[in-house]
Protein backbone atom coordinates (compact mmCIF):
# COMPACT_ATOMS: atom_id res chain seq x y z
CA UNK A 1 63.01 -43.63 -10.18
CA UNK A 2 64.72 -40.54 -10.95
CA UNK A 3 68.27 -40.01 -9.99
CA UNK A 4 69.88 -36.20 -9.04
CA UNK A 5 73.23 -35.79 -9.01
CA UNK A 6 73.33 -32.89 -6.30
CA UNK A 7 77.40 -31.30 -6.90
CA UNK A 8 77.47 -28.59 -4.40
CA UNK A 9 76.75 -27.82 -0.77
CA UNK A 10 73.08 -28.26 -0.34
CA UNK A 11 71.16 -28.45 3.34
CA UNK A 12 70.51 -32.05 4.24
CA UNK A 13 66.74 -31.19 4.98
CA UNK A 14 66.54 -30.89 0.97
CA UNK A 15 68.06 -33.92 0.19
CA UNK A 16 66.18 -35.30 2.74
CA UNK A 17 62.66 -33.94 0.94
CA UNK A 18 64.43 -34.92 -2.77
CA UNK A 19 64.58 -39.18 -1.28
CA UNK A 20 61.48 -38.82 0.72
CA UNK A 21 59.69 -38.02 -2.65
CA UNK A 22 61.25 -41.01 -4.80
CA UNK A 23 64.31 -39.16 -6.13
CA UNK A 24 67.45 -41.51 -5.88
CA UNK A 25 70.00 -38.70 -4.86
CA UNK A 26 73.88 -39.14 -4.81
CA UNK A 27 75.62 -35.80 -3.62
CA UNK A 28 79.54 -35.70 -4.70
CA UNK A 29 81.39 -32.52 -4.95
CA UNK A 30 83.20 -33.47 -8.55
CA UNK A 31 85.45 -31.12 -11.05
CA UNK A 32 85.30 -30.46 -14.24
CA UNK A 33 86.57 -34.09 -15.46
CA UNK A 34 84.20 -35.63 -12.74
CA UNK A 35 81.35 -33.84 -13.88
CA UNK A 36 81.43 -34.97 -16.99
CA UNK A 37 82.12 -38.85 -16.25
CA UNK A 38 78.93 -38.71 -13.94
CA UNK A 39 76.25 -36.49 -15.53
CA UNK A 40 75.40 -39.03 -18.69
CA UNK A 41 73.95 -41.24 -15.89
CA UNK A 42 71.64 -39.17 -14.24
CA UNK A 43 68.45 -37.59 -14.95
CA UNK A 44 68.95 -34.02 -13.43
CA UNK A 45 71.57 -31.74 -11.36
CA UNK A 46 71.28 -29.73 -8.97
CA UNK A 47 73.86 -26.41 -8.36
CA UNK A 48 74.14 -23.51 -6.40
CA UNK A 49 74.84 -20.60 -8.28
């Protein structure tokens, strides 16, 4: 299973779709510091830019 570490605001319907289609998602608003603790353990991240 894939995890996705999802860091910024992101509509619940698409997280929603992400699990329903084997993705283990965690969303966490981190900073800088955070970021880089978490991101070594998952497998892609999502942003809104």
């Amino acid at each position: 299973m894939m995890k996705v570490l999802v860091t910024d605001k992101l509509a619940d319907e698409a997280i929603e779709m992400l699990k329903n289609n084997g993705f283990e998602v965690k969303y966490e608003e981190l900073d800088h510091d955070g970021l880089l603790k978490e991101i070594a353990d998952y497998d892609a991240l999502i942003v809104r830019s």
